[in-house]
Every structure is written in structure tokens, then in C-alpha cells.
N, C-alpha and C. Protein backbone atom coordinates (compact mmCIF):
# COMPACT_ATOMS: atom_id res chain seq x y z
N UNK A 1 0.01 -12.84 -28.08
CA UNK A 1 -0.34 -12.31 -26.77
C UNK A 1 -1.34 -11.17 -26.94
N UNK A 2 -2.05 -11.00 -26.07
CA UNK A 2 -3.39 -9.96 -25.86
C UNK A 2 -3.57 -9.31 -24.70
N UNK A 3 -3.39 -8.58 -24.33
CA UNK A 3 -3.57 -7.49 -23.23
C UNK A 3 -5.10 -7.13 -23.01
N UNK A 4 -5.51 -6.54 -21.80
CA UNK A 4 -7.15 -5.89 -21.38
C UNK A 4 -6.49 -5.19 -19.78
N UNK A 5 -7.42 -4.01 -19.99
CA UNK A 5 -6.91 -3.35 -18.75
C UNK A 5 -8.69 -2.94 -18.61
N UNK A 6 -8.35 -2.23 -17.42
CA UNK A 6 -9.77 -2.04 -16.87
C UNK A 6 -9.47 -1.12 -15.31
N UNK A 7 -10.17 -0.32 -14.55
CA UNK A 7 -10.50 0.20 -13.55
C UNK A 7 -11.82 -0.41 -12.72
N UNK A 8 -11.33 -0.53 -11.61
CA UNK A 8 -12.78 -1.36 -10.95
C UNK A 8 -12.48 -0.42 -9.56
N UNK A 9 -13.61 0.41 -9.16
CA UNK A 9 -14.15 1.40 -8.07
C UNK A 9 -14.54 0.77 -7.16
N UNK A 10 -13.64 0.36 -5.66
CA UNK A 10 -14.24 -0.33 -4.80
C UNK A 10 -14.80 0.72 -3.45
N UNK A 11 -15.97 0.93 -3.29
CA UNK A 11 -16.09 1.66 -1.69
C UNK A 11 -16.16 0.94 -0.56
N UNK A 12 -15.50 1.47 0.14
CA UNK A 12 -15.37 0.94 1.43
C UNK A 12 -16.13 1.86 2.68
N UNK A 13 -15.97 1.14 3.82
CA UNK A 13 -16.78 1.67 4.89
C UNK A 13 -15.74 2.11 5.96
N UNK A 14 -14.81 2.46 5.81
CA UNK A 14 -13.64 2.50 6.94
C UNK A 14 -12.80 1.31 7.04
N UNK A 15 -12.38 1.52 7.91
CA UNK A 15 -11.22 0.53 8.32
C UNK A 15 -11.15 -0.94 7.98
N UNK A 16 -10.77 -1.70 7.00
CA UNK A 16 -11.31 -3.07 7.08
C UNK A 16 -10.97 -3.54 5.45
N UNK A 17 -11.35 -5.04 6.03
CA UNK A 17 -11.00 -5.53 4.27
C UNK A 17 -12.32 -5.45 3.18
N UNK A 18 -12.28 -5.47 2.24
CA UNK A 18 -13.28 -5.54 1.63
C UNK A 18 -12.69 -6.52 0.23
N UNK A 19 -13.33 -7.78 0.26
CA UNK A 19 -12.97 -8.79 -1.02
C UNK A 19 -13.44 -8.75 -2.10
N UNK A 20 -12.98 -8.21 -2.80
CA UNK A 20 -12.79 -8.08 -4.29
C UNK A 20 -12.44 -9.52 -5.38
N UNK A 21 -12.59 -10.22 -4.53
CA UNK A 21 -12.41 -11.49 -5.72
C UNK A 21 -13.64 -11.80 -6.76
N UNK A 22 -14.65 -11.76 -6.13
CA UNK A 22 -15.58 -11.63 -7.10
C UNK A 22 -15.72 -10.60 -8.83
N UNK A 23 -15.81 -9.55 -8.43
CA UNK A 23 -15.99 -8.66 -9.52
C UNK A 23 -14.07 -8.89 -10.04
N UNK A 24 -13.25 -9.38 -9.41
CA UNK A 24 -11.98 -9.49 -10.62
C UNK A 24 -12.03 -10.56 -11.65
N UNK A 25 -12.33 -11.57 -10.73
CA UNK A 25 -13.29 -13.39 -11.41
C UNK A 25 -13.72 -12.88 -12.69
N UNK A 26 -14.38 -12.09 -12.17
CA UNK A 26 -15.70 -11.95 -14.03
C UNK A 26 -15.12 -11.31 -14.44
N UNK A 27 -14.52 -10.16 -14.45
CA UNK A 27 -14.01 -9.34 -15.31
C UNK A 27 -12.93 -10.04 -15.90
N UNK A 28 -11.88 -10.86 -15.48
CA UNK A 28 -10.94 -12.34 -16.32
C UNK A 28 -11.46 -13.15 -17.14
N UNK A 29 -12.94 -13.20 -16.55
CA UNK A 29 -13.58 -14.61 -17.68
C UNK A 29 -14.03 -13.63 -18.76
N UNK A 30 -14.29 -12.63 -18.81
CA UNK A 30 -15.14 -11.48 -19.71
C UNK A 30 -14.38 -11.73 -20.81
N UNK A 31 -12.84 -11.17 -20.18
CA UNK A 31 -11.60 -11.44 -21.06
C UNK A 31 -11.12 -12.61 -22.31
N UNK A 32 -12.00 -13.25 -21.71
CA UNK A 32 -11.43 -14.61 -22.97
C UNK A 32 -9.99 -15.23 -23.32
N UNK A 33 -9.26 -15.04 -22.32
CA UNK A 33 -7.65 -15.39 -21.82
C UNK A 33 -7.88 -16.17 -21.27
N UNK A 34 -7.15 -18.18 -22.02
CA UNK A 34 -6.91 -19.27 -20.77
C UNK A 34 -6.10 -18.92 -20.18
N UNK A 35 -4.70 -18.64 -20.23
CA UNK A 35 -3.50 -18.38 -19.85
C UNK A 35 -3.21 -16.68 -19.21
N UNK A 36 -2.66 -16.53 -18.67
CA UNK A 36 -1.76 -15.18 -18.82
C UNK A 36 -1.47 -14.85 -16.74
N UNK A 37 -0.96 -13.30 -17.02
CA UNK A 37 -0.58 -13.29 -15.61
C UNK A 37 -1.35 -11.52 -15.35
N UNK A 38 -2.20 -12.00 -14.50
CA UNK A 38 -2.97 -10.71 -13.68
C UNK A 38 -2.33 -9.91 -13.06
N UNK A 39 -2.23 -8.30 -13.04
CA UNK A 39 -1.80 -7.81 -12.46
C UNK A 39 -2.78 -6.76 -11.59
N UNK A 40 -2.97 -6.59 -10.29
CA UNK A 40 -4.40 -5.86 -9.36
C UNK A 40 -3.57 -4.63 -8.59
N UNK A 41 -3.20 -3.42 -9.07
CA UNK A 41 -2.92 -2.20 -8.51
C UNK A 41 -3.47 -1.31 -7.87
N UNK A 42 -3.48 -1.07 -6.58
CA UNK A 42 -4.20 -0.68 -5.96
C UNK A 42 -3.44 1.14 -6.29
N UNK A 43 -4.39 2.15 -6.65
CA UNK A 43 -3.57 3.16 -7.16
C UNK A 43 -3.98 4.39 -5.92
N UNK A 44 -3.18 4.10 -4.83
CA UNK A 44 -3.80 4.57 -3.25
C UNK A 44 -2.65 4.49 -2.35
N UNK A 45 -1.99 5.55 -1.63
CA UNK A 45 -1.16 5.45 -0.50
C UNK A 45 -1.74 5.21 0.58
N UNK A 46 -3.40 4.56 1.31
CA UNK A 46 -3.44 4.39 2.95
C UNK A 46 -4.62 3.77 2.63
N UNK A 47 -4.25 3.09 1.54
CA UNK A 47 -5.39 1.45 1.19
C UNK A 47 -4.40 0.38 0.57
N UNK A 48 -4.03 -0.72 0.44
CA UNK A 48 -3.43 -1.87 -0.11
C UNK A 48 -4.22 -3.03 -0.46
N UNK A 49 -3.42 -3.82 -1.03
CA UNK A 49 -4.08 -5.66 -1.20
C UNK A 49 -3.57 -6.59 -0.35
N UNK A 50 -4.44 -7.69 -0.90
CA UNK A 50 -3.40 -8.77 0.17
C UNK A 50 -4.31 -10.10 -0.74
N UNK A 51 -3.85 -10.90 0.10
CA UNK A 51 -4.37 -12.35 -0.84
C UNK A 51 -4.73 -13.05 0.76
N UNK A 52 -6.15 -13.56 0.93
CA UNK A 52 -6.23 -14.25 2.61
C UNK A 52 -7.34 -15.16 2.61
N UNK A 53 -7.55 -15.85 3.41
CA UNK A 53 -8.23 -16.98 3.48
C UNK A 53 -9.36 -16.28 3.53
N UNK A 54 -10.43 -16.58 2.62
CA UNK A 54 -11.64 -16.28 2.61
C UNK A 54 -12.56 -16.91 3.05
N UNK A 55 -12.72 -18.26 4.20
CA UNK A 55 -13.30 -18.97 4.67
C UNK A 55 -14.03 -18.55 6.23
N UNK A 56 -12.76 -18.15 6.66
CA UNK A 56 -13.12 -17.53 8.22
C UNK A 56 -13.01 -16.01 8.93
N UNK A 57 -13.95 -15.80 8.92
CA UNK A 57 -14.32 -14.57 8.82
C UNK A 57 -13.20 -13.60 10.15
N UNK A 58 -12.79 -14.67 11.30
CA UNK A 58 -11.77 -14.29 12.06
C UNK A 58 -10.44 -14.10 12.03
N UNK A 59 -10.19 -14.44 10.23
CA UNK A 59 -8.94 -13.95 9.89
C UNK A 59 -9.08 -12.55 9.71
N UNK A 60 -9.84 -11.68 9.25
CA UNK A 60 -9.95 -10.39 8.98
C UNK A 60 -9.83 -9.83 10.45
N UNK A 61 -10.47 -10.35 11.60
CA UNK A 61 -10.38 -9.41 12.60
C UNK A 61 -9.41 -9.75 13.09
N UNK A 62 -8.19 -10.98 12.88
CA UNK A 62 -7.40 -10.86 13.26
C UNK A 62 -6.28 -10.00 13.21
N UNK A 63 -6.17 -9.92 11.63
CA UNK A 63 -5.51 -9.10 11.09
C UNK A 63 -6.06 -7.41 11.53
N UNK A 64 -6.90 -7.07 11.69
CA UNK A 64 -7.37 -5.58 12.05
C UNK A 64 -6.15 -5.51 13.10
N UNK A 65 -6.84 -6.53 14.09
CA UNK A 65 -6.52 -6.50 15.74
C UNK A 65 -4.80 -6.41 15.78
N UNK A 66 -4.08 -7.05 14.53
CA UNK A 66 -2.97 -6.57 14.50
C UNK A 66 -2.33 -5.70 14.24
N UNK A 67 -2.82 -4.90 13.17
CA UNK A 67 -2.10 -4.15 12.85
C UNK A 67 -2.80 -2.81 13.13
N UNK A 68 -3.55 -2.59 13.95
CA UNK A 68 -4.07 -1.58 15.09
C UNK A 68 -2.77 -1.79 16.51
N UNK A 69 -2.27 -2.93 16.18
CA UNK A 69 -1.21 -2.83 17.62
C UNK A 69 -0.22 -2.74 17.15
N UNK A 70 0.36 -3.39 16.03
CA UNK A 70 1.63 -2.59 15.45
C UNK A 70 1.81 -1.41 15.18
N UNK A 71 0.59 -0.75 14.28
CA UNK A 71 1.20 0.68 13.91
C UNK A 71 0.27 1.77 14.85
N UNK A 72 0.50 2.30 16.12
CA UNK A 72 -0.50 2.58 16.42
C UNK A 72 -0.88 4.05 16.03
N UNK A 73 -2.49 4.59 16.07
CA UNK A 73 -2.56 5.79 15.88
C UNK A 73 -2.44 7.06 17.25
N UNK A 74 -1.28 7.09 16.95
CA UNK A 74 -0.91 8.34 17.69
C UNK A 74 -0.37 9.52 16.95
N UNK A 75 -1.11 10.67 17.06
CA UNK A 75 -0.31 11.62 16.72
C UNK A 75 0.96 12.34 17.31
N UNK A 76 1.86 11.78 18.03
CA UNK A 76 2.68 12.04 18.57
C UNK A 76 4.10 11.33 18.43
N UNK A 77 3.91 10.33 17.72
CA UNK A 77 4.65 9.62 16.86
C UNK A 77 5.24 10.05 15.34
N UNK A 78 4.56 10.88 15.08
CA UNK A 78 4.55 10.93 13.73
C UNK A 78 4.59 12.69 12.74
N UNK A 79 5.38 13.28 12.21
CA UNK A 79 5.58 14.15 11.71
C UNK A 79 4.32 14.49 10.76
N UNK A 80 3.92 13.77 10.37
CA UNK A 80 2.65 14.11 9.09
C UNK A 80 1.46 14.07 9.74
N UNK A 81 1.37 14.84 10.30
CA UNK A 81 -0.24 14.44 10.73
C UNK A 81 -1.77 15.84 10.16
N UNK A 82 -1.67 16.56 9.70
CA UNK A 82 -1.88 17.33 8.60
C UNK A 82 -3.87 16.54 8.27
N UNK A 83 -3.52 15.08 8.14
CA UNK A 83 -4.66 14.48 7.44
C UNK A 83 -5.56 13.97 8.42
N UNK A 84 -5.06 14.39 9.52
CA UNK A 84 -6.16 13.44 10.85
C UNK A 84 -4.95 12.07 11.08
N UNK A 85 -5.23 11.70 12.47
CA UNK A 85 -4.58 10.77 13.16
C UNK A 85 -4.32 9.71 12.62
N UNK A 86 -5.43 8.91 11.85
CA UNK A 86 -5.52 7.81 11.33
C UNK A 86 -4.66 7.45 9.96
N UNK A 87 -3.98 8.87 9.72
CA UNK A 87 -3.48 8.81 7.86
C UNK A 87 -1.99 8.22 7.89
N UNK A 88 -1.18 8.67 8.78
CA UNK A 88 -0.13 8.52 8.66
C UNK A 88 0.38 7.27 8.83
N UNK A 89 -0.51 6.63 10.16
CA UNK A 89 -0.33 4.81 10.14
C UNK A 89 -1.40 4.25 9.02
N UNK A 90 -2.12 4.38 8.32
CA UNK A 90 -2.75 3.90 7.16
C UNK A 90 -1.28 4.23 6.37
N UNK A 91 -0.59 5.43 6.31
CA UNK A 91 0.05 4.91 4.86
C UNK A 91 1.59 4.16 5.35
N UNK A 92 1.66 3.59 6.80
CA UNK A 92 2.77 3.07 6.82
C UNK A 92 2.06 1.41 6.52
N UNK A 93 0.91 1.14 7.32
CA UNK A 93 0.46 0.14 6.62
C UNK A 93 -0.08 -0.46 5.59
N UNK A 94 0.06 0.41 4.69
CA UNK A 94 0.33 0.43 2.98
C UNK A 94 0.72 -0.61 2.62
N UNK A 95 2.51 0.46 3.12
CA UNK A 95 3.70 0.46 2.96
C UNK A 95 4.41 -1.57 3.39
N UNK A 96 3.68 -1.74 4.42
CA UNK A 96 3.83 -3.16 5.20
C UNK A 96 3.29 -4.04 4.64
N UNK A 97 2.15 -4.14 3.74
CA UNK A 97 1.12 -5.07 3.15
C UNK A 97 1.55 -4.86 0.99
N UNK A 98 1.98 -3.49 0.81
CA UNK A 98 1.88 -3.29 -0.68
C UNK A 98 0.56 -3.14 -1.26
N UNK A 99 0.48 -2.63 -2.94
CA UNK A 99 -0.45 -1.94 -3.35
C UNK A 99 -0.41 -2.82 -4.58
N UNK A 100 0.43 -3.90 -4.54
CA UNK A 100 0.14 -4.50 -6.25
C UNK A 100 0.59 -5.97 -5.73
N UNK A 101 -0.53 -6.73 -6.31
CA UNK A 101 -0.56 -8.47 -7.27
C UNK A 101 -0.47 -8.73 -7.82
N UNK A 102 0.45 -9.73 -8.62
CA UNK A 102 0.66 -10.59 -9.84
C UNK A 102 -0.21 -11.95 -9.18
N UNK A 103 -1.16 -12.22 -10.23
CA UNK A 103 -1.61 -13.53 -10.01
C UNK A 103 -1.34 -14.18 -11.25
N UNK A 104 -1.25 -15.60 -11.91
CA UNK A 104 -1.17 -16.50 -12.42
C UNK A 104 -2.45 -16.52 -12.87
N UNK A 105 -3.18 -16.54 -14.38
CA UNK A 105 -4.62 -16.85 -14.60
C UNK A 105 -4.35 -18.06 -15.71
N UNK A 106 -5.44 -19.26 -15.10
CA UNK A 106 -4.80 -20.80 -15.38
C UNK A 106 -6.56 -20.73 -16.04
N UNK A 107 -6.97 -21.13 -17.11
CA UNK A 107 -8.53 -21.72 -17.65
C UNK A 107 -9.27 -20.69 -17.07
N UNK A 108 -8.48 -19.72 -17.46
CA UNK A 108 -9.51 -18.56 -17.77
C UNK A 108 -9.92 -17.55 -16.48
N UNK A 109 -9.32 -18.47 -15.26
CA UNK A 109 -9.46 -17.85 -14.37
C UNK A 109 -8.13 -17.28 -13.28
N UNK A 110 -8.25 -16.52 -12.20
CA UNK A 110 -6.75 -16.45 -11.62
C UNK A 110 -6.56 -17.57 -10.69
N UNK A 111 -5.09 -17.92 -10.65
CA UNK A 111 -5.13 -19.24 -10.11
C UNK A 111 -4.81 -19.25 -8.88
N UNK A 112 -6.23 -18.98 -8.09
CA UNK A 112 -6.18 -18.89 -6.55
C UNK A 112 -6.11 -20.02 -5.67
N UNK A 113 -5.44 -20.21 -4.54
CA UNK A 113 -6.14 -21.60 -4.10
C UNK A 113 -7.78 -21.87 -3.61
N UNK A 114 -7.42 -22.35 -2.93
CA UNK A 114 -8.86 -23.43 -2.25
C UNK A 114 -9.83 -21.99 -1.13
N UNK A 115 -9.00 -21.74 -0.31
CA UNK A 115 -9.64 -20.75 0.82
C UNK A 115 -8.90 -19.24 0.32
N UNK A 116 -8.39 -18.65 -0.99
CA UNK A 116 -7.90 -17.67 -1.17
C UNK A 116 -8.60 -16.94 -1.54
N UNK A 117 -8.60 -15.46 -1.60
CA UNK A 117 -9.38 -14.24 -1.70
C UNK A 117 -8.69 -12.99 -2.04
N UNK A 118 -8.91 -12.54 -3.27
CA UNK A 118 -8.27 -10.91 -2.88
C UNK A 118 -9.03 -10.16 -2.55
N UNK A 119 -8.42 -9.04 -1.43
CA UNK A 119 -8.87 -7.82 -0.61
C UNK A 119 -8.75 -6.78 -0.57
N UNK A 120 -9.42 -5.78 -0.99
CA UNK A 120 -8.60 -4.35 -0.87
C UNK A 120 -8.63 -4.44 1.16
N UNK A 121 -7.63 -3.81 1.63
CA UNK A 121 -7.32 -3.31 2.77
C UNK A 121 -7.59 -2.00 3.26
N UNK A 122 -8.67 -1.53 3.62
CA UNK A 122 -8.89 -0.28 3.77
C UNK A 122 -8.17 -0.15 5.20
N UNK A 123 -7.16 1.10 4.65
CA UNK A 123 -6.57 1.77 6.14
C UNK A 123 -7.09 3.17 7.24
N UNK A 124 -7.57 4.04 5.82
CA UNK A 124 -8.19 4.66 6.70
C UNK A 124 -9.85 4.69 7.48
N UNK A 125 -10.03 5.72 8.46
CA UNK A 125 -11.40 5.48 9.35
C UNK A 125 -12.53 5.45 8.65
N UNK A 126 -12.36 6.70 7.68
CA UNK A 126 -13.94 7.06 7.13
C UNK A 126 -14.03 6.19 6.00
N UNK A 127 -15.08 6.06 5.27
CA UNK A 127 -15.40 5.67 4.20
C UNK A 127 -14.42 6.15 2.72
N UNK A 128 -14.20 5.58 1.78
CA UNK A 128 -13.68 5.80 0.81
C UNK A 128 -13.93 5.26 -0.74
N UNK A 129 -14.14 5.90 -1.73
CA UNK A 129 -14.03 4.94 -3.08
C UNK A 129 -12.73 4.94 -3.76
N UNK A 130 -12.37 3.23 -3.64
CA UNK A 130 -10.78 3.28 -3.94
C UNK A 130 -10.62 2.58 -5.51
N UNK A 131 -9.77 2.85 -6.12
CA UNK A 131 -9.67 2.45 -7.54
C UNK A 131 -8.34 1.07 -7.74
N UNK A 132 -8.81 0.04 -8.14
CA UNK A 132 -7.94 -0.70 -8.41
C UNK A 132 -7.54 -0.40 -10.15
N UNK A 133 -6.75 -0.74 -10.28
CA UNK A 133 -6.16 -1.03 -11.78
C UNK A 133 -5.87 -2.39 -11.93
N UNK A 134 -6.60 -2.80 -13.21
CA UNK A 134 -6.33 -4.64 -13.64
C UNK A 134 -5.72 -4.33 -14.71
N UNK A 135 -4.86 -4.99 -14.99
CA UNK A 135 -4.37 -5.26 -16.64
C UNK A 135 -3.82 -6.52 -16.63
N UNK A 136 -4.49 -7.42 -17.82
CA UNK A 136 -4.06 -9.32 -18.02
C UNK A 136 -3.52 -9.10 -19.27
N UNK A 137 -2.50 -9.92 -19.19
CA UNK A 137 -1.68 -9.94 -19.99
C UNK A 137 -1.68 -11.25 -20.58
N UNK A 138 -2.31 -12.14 -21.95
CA UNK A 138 -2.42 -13.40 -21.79
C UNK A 138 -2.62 -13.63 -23.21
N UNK A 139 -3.23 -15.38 -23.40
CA UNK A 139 -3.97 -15.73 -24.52
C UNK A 139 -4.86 -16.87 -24.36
């Protein structure tokens, strides 16, 4: 067995997904592992991952459109508000989505399906550079 870890700096523009499948792709094949199991840590309390159809671009605004109505930003709801309005439901929707992936990497690559994608989830408003952590564990 052979291990590789790595940091990959994603910026974002506010609120929204931003897909990261690309730059994880290469950085796996870089690796030279047919086999093993990916792990993508998002090392951030009011940003997360997710795994989503990367085909239609109205899954992302669906998902916004939801979870702008589930968690809403009110400061009046919420004891922490210290960071601006937007922080405290960013880190409950963290908390709802998670900050770490195990993927399966099958021929060298992770074994995504057909319309799958990983995303960082940006929760909060402003812009941010968020840090994932990779480490494959394989041969």
C-alpha cells in the first residue's frame, strides 16, 4: 500500500457550489494508484462537499433555493452572530451537508458515476479561499 496527500486551494465567489472534480481527477492520475480509496476534507466550518449531478446546471440553483429556505439568515434566530448574518446558517449548513468524502478510486481514477461531480459548497456571502485536504490511500 502507498499513500499521497496533497492540499488543493479552492476560491470561491460567495454563496454557491464550485466543482472541484476536475483538479481532484488529475491530481489521482498524477498519483499512479489503480486501486485505493480517496479521501476530500474540506478543512472549513461554513463551506462543505457534496457529490451532485454535474449535467444540469439547475441542480445547483436548486439546491441554493433550498437551503436559503431551510436555514434562513436571520439574526434573530441565532446566538452567534458576532461574524455577520450569513455565518451562523453557513455553519449549520455545514453541519447538514458535511466536510468529508470517501470515494472509491477504480483505474486510476475516483469511481464517480455517469452525471457525478464533486463540489465544494460555499456557505458564506463574500468570497473565500477554501482548502481541501486529499489523501489516497492505494496501489
Amino acid at each position: 500500500m502507498r499513500q499521497a496527500a496533497t492540499t488543493l486551494t479552492v476560491p470561491t465567489r460567495g454563496t454557491g457550489l464550485v466543482e472541484v472534480t476536475g483538479p481532484v481527477c488529475r491530481w489521482v492520475a498524477e498519483q499512479g494508484m489503480d486501486t485505493g480509496l480517496l479521501t476530500v476534507f474540506c478543512r472549513h466550518t461554513s463551506a462543505s462537499l457534496t457529490i451532485q449531478e454535474n449535467a444540469d446546471p439547475d441542480v445547483q440553483a436548486d439546491l441554493l433555493r433550498f437551503f436559503r429556505r431551510l436555514v434562513a439568515e436571520d439574526p434573530s434566530l441565532y446566538a452567534h452572530t458576532a461574524e455577520g448574518p450569513d455565518d451562523m446558517p453557513a455553519h449549520i449548513r455545514s453541519a447538514l451537508t458535511g466536510v468529508s468524502l470517501s470515494i472509491p478510486v477504480q483505474g486510476g481514477a475516483p469511481a464517480l458515476g455517469t452525471w457525478q461531480g464533486l463540489y465544494l459548497f460555499e456557505h458564506r456571502s463574500r468570497p473565500h479561499r477554501r482548502e481541501l485536504a486529499l489523501h489516497l490511500l492505494g496501489e
